[in-house]
PDB file of N, CA and C in Angstrom:
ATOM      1  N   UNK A   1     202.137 210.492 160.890  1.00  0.00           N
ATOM      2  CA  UNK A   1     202.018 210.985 159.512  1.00  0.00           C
ATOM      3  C   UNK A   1     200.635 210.654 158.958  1.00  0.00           C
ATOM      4  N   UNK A   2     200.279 209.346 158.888  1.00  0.00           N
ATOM      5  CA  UNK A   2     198.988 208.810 158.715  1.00  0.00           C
ATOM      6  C   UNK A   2     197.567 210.377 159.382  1.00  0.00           C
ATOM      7  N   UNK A   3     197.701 210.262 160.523  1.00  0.00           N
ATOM      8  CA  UNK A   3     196.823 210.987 161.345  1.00  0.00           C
ATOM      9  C   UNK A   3     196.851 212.428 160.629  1.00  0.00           C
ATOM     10  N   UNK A   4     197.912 213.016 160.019  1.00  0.00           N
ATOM     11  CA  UNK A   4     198.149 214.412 159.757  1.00  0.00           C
ATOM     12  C   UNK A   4     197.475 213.933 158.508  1.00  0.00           C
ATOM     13  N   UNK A   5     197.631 213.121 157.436  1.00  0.00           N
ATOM     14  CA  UNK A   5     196.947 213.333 156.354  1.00  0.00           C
ATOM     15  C   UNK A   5     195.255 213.197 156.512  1.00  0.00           C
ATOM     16  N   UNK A   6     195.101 212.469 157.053  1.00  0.00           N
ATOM     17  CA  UNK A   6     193.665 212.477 157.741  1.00  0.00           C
ATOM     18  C   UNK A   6     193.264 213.405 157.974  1.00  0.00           C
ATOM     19  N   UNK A   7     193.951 214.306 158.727  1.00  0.00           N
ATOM     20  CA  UNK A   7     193.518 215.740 159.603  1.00  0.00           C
ATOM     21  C   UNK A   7     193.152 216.824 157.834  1.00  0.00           C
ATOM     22  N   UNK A   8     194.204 216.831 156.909  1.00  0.00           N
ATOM     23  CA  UNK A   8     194.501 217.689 155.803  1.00  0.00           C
ATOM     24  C   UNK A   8     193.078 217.029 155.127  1.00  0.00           C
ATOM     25  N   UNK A   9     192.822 216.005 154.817  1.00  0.00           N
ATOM     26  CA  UNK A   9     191.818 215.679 154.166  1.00  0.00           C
ATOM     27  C   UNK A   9     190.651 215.964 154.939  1.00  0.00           C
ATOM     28  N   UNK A  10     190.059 215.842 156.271  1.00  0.00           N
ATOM     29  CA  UNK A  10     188.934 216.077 156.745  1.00  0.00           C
ATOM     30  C   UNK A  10     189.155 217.773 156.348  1.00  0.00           C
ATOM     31  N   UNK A  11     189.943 218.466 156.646  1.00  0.00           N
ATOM     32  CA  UNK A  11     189.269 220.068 156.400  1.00  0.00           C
ATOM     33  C   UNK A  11     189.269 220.358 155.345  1.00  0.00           C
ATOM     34  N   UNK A  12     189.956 219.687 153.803  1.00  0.00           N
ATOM     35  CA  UNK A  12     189.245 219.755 152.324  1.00  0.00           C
ATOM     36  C   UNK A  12     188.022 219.595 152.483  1.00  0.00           C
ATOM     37  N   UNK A  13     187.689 218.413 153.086  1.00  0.00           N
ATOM     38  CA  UNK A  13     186.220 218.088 153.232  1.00  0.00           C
ATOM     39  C   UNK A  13     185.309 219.186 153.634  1.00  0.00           C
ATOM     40  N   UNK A  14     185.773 219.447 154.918  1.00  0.00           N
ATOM     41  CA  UNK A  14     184.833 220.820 155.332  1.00  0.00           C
ATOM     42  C   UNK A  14     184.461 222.095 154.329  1.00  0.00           C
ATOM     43  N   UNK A  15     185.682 222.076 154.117  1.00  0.00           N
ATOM     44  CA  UNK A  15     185.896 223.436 153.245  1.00  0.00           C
ATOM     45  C   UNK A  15     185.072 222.860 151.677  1.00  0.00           C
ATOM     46  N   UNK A  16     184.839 221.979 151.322  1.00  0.00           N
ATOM     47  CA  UNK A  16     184.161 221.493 150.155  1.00  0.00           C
ATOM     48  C   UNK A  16     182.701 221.588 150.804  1.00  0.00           C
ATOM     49  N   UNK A  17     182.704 221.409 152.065  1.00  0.00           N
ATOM     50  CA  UNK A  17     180.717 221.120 152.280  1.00  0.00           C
ATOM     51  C   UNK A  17     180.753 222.543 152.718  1.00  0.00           C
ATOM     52  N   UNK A  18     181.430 223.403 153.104  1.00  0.00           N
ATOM     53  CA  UNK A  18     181.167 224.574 153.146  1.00  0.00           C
ATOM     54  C   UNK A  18     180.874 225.758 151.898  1.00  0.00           C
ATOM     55  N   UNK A  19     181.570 225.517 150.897  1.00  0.00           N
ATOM     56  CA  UNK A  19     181.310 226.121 149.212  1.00  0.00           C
ATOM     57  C   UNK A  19     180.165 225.497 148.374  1.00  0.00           C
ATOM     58  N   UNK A  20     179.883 224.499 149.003  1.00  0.00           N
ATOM     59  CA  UNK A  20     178.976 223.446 148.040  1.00  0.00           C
ATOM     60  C   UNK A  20     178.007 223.175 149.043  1.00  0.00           C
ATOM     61  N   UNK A  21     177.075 223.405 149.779  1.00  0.00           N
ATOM     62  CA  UNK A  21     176.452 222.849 151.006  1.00  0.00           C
ATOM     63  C   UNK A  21     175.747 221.793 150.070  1.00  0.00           C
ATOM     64  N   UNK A  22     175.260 220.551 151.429  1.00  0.00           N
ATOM     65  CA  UNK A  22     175.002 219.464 150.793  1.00  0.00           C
ATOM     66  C   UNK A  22     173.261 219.758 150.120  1.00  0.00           C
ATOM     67  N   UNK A  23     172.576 220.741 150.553  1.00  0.00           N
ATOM     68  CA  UNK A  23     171.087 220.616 150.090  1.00  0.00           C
ATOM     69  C   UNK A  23     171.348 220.890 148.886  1.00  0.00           C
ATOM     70  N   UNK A  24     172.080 221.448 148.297  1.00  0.00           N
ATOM     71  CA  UNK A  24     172.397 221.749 147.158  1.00  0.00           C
ATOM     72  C   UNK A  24     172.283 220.920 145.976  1.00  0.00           C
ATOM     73  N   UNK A  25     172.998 219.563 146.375  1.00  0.00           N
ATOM     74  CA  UNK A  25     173.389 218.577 145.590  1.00  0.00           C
ATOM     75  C   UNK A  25     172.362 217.997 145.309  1.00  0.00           C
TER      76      UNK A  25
END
């Protein structure tokens, strides 16, 4: 269970540096 929320949170992540790229910031 641990590992699956991990997994759900790393591809928010992606999907956040993908809409927002970091040079941006």
């Amino acid at each position: 269970m641990l590992l699956g929320s991990l997994g759900i949170l790393h591809l928010i992540l992606l999907l956040l540096i993908n809409i927002v790229p970091l040079e941006e910031l």
